[in-house]
C-alpha atoms as a PDB file:
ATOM      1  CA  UNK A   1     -18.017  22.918  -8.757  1.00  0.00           C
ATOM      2  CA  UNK A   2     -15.963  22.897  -5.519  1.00  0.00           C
ATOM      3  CA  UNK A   3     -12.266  22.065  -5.808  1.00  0.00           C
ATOM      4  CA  UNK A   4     -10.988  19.910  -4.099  1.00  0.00           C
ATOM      5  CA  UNK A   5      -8.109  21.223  -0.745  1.00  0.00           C
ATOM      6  CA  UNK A   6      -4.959  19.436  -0.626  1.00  0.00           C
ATOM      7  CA  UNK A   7      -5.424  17.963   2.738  1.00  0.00           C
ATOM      8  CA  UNK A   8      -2.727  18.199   5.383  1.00  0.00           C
ATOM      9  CA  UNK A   9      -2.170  14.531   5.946  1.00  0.00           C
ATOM     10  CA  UNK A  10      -1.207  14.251   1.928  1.00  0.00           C
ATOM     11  CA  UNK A  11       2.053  16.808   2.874  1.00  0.00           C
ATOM     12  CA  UNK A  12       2.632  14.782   6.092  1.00  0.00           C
ATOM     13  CA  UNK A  13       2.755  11.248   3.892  1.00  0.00           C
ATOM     14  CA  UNK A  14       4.937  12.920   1.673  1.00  0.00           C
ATOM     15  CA  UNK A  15       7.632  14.191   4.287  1.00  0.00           C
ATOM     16  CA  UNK A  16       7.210  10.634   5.886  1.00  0.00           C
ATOM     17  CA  UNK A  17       7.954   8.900   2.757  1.00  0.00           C
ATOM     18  CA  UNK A  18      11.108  10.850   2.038  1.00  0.00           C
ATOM     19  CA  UNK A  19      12.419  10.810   5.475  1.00  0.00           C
ATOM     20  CA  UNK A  20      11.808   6.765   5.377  1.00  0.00           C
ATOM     21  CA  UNK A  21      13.942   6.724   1.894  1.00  0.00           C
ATOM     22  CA  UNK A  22      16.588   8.844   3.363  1.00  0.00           C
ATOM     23  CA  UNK A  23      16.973   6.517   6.906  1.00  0.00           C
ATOM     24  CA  UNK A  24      17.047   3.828   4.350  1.00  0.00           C
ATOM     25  CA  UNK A  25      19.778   5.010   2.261  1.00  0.00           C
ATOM     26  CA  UNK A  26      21.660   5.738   5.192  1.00  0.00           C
ATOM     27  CA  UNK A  27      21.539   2.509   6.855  1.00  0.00           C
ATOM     28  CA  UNK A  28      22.301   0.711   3.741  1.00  0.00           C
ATOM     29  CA  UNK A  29      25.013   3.506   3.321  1.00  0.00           C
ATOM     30  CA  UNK A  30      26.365   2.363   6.797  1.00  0.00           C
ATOM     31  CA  UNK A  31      26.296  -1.339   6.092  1.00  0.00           C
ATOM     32  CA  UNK A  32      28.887  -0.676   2.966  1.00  0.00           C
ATOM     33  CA  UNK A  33      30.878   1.266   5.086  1.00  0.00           C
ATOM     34  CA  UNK A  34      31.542  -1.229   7.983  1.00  0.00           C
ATOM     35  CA  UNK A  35      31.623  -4.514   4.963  1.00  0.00           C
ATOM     36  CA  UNK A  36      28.467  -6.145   6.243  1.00  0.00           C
ATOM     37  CA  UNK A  37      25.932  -8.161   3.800  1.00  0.00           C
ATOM     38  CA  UNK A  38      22.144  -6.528   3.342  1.00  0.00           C
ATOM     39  CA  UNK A  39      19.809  -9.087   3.263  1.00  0.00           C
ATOM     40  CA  UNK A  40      16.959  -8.161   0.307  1.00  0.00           C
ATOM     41  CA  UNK A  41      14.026  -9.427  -0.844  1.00  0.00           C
ATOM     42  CA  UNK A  42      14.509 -10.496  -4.295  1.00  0.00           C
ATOM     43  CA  UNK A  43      12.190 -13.372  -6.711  1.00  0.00           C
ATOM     44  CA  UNK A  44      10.471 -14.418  -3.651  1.00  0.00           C
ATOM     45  CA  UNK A  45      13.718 -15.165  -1.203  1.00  0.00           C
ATOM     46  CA  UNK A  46      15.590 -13.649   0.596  1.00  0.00           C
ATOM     47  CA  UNK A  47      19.259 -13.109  -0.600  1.00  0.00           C
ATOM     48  CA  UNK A  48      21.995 -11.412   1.124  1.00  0.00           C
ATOM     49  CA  UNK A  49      24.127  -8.987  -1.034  1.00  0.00           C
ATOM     50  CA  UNK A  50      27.945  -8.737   0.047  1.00  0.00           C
ATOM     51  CA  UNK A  51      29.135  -5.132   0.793  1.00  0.00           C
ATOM     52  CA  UNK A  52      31.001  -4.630  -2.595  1.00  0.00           C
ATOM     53  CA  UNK A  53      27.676  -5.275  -4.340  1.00  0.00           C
ATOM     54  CA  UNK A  54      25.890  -2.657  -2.045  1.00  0.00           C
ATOM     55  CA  UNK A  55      24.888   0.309  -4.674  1.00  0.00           C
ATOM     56  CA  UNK A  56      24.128   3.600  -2.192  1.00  0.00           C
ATOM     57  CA  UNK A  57      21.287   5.774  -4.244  1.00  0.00           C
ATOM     58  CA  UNK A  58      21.052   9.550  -3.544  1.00  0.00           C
ATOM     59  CA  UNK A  59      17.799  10.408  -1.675  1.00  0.00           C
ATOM     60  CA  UNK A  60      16.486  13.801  -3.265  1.00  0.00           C
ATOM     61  CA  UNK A  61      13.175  14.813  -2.331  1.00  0.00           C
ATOM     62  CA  UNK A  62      10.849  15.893  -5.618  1.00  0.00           C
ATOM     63  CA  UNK A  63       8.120  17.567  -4.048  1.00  0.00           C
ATOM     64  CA  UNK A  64       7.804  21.311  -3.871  1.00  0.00           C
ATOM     65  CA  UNK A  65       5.843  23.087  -1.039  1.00  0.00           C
ATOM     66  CA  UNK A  66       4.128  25.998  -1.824  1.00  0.00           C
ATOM     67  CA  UNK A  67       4.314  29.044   0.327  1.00  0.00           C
ATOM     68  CA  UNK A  68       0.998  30.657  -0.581  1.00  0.00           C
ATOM     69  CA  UNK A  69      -2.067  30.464   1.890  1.00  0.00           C
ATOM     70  CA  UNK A  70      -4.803  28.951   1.117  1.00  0.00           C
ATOM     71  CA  UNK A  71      -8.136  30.254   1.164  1.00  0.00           C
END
């Protein structure tokens, strides 16, 4: 039985996905700085959460790349 080669598009999705959650955190990040309102998503409406409320999450990425070649 074959197995199966991590395809290159699976470690491109990856880095896109983290470098989407970092822009987010950043812009959210940016909104608390300057005291304006994010507007969420939350119970099917949208609500608009003053800057004091505004919790900033660290972005860390959990993937590890591998530096071996692949055959």
């Amino acid at each position: 039985m074959k197995k199966k080669k991590k395809s290159p598009h699976s470690l491109l999705a990856y880095r896109a996905e983290e470098a989407l959650k970092r822009a987010v955190a950043k812009a959210i990040a940016e909104h608390q700085r300057q005291g304006i309102p994010i507007a969420i998503w939350r119970d099917g409406k949208v609500v608009r959460v003053p800057p004091d409320q505004i919790t900033v999450r660290d972005v860390e990425a959990n993937y590890l790349i591998s530096n071996k070649k692949r055959k």
